[in-house]
Structures are given as structure tokens and as C-alpha cells.
Protein backbone atom coordinates (compact mmCIF):
# COMPACT_ATOMS: atom_id res chain seq x y z
CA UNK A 1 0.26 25.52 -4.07
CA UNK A 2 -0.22 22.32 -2.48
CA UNK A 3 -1.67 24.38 0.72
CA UNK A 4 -4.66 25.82 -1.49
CA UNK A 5 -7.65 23.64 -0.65
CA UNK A 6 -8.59 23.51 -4.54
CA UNK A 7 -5.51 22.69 -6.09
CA UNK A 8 -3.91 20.40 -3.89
CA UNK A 9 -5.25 17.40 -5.19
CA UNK A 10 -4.49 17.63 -8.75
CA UNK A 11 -1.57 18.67 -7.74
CA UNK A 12 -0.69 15.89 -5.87
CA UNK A 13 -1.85 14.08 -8.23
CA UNK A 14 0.07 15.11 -11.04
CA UNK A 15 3.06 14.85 -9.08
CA UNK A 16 2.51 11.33 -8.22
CA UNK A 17 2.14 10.34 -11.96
CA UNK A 18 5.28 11.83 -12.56
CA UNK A 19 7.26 9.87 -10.41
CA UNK A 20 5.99 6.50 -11.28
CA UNK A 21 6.63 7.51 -15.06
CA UNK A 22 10.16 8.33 -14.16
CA UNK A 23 9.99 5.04 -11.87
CA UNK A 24 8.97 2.96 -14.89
CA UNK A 25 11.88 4.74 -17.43
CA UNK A 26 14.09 4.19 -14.82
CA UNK A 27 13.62 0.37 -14.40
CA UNK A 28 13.53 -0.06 -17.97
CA UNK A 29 17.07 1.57 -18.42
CA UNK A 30 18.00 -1.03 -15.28
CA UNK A 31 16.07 -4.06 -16.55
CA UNK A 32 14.47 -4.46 -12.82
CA UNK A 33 10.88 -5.08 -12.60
CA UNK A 34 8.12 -2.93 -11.43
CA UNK A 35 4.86 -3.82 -9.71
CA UNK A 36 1.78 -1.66 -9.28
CA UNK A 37 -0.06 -2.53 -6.71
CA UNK A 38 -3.93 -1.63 -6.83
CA UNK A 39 -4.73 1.64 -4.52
CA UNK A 40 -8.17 0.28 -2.86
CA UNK A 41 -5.84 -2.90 -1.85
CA UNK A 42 -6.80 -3.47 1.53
CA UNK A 43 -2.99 -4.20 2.62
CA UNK A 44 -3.47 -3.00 6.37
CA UNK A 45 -7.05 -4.63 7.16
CA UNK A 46 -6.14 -7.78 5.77
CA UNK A 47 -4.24 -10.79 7.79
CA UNK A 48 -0.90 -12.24 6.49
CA UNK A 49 -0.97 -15.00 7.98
CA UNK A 50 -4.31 -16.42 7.35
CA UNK A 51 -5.77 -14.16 5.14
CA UNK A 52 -9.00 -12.73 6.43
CA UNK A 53 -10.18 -8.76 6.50
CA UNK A 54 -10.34 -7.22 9.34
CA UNK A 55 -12.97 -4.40 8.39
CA UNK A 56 -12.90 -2.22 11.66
CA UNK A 57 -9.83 -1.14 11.79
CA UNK A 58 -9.21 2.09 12.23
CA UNK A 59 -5.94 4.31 12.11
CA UNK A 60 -5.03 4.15 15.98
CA UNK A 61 -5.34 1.13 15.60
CA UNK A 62 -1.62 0.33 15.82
CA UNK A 63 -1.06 -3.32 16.34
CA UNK A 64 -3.09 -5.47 14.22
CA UNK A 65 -4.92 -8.25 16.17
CA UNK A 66 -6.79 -11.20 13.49
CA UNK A 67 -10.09 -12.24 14.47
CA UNK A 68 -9.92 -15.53 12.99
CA UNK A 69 -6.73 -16.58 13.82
CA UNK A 70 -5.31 -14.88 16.45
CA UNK A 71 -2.09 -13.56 14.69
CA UNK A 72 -1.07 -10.10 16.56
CA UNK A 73 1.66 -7.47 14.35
CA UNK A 74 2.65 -4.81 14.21
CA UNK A 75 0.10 -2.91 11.95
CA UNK A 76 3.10 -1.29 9.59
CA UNK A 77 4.45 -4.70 9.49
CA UNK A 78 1.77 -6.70 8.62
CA UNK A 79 1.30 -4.38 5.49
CA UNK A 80 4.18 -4.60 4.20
CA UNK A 81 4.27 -8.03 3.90
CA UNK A 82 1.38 -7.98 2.14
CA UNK A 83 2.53 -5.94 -0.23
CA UNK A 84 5.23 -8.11 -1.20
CA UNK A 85 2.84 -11.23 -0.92
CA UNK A 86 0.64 -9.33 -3.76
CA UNK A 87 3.80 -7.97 -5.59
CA UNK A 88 4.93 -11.67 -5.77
CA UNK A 89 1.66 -12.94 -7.19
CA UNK A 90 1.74 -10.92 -10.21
């Protein structure tokens, strides 16, 4: 179902919701905490080290160079840490 151009989305969709409700009833039962992390989060485009947002990067882009500071990582990498930067904020 997932293949039919129409349907895929909600699909998707749907199935997405799912798991984060099972995610959140899950961590409940556990007592560990949960973060949500906004979806239009520029977490690839956006230096951790100094902070600034690289806006043309592109997805072959695969190392990510700052502009501003100089700071080169892997692009993977440097996500991920900002993930848990914003994770930690909240």
C-alpha cells in the first residue's frame, strides 16, 4: 500500500503516529523521558559548534563545512549532536 502514489503518505503517516504513541506509553510504564523534537528543525544545516545556518546545503553534501567558523564534520555527526543539544534544552 505504501507503493500506491496516493496512499503512501497517510499511510506513512499514520504509521508514524503510532509508534510515537506506543513510544510515549512505553516510557511512561519505564518512567524515562521523552523529547519531541520539532520536524522543520534545521539539525543538519545548522553548526554545533558555533551555531550558525548553513542554508545551501544540499544532500551530497556529506561533510559539513561552517562558514563562520570553520568547524568541518561529518554531516550525520554534526546532526546528531544537535539533536541532543535541543533535546537537552527542553
Amino acid at each position: 500500500m505504501v507503493l500506491n502514489r496516493r496512499l503512501s503518505k497517510a499511510i506513512s503517516n499514520v504509521a508514524w503516529s503510532e509508534f510515537i504513541t506506543y513510544l510515549k506509553y512505553k516510557s511512561n510504564e519505564n518512567q524515562v523521558q521523552i523529547v519531541q523534537i520539532d520536524k522543520y528543525f534545521p539539525s543538519s544545516k545548522t553548526c554545533s559548534r558555533c551555531g550558525s545556518v548553513k542554508k545551501d546545503l544540499t544532500l551530497q553534501d556529506r561533510t559539513y563545512i561552517c562558514t563562520e567558523c570553520g568547524f568541518e564534520i561529518d554531516r550525520d555527526l554534526n546532526a546528531s549532536i544537535n539533536i541532543l543539544k535541543q533535546a537537552r534544552m527542553e
